[in-house]
C-alpha atoms as a PDB file:
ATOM      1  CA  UNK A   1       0.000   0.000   0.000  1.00  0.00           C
ATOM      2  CA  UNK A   2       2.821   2.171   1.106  1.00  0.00           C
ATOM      3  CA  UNK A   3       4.472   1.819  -2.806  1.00  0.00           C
ATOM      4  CA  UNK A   4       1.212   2.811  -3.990  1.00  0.00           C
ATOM      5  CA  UNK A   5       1.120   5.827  -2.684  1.00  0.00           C
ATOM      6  CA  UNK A   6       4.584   6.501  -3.332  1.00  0.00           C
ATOM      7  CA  UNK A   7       4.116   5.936  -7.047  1.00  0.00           C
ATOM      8  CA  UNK A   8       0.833   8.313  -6.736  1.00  0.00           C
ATOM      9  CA  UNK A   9       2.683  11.098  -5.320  1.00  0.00           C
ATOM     10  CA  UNK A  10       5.423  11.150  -8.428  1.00  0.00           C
ATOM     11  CA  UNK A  11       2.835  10.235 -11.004  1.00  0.00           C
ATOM     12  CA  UNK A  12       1.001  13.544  -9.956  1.00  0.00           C
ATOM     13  CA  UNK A  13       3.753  15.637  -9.693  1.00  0.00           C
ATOM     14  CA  UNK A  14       4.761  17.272 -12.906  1.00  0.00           C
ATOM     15  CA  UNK A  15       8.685  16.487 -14.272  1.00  0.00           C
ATOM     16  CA  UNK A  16      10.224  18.989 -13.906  1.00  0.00           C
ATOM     17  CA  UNK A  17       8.953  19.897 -10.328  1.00  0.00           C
ATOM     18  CA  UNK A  18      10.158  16.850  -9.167  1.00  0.00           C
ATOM     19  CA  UNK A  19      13.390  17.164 -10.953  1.00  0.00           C
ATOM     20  CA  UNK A  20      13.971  20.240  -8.691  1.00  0.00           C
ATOM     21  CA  UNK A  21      12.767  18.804  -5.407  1.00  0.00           C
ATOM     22  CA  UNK A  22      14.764  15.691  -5.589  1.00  0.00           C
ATOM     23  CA  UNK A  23      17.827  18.454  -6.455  1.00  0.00           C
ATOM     24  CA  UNK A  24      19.439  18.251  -2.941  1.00  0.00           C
ATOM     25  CA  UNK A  25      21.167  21.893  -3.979  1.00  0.00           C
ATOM     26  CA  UNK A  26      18.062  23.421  -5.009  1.00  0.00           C
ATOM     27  CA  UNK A  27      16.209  25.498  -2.439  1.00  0.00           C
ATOM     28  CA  UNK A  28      18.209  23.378   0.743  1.00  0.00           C
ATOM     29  CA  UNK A  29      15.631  21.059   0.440  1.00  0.00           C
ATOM     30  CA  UNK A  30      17.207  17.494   2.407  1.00  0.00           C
ATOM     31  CA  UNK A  31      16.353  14.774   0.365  1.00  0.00           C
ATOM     32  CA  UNK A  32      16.504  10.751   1.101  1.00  0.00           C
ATOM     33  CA  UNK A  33      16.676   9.103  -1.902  1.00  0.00           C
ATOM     34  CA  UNK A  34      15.002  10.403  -4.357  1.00  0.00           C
ATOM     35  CA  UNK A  35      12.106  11.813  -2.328  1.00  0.00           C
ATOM     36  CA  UNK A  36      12.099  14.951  -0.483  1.00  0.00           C
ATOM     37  CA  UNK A  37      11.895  14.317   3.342  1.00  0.00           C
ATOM     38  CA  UNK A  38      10.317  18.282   4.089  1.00  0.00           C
ATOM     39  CA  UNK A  39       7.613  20.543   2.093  1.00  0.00           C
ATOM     40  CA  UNK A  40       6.614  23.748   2.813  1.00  0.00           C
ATOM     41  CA  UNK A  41       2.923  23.929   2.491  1.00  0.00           C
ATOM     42  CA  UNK A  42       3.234  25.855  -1.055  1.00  0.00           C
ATOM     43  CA  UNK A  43       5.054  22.481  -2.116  1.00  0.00           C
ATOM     44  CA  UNK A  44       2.490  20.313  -0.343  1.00  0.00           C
ATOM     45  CA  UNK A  45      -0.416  21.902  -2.509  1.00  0.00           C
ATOM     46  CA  UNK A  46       2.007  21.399  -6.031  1.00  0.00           C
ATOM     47  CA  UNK A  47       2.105  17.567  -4.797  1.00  0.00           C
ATOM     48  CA  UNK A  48      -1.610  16.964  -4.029  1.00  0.00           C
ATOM     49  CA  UNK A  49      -2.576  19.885  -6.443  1.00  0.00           C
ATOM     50  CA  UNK A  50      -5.111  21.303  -4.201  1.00  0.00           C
ATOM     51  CA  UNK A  51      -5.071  24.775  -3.101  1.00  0.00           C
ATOM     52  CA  UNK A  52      -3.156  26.535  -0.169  1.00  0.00           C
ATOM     53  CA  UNK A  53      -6.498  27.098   1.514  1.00  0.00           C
ATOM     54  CA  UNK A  54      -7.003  23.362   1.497  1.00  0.00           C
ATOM     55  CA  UNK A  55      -3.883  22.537   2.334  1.00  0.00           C
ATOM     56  CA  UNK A  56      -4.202  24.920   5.384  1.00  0.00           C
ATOM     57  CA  UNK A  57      -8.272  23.708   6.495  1.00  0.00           C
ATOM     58  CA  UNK A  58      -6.825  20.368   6.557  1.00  0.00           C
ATOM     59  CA  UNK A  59      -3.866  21.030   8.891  1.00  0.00           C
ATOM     60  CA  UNK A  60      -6.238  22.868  10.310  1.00  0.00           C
ATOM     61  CA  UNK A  61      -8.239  19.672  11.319  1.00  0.00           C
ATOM     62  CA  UNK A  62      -5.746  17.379  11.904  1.00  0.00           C
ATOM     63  CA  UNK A  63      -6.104  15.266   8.435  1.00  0.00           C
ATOM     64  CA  UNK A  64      -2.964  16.475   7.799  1.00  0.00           C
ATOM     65  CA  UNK A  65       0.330  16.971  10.273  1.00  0.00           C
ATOM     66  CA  UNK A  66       2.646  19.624  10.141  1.00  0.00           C
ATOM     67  CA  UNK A  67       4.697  21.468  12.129  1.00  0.00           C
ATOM     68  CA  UNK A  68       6.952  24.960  12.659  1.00  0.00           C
ATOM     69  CA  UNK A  69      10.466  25.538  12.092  1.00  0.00           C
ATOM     70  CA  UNK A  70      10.348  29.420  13.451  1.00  0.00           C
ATOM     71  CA  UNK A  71       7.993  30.812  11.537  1.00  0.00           C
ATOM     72  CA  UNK A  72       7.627  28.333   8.846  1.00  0.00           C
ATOM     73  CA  UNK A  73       5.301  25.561   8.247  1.00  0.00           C
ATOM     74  CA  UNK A  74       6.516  22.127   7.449  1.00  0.00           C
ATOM     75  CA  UNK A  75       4.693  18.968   6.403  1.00  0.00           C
ATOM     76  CA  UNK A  76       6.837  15.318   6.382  1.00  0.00           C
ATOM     77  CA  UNK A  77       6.616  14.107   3.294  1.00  0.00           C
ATOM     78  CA  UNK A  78       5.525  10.835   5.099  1.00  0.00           C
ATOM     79  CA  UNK A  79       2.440  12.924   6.283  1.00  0.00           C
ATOM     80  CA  UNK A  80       1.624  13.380   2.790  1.00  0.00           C
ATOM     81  CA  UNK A  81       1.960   9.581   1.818  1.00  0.00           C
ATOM     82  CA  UNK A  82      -0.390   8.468   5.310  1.00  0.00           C
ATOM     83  CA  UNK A  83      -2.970  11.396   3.743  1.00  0.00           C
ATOM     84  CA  UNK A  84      -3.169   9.578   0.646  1.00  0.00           C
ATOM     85  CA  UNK A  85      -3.356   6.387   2.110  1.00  0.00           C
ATOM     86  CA  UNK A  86      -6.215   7.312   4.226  1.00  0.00           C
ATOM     87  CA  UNK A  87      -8.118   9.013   1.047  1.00  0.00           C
ATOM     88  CA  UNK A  88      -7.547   6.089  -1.125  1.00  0.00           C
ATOM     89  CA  UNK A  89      -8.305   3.343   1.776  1.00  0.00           C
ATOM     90  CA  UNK A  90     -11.143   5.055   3.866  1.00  0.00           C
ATOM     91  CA  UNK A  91     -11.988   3.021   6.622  1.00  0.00           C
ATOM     92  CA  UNK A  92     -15.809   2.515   8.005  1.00  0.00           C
END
């Protein structure tokens, strides 16, 4: 299940997006692999391609887990992959 979403989350991002996440000199974004390990929430709405108001409502309520680095919002990467797992796979 956990490959599944993996392969979701590239499929939907565009080339040459991921080309420049997975760029461990672009932007200081770490990188494990060939996944990034950190989004900002900006990045997190280019993955899922939903808007930064959705992004934020579902922080917001807890779908989604993120946390601050000063000022700035963070979301794991991993949180990501568990969102889609749980949208794809609802449970009763």
């Amino acid at each position: 299940m956990r490959t599944d979403a993996r392969d979701y989350l590239l499929l939907r991002t565009s080339a040459r997006y991921y080309r420049a996440m997975t760029n461990t000199t672009t932007r200081g974004v770490c990188t494990c692999g060939r996944q990034p390990l950190v989004l900002t929430v900006r990045e997190t709405c280019h993955v899922l391609r939903i808007s930064r108001r959705t992004v934020e409502a579902l922080i917001r309520s807890g779908a989604l887990t993120s946390y601050k680095i000063g000022t700035a919002r963070r979301v794991d990467a991993a949180a990501v992959l568990d969102y889609l797992d749980r949208v794809k796979h609802p449970t009763s």
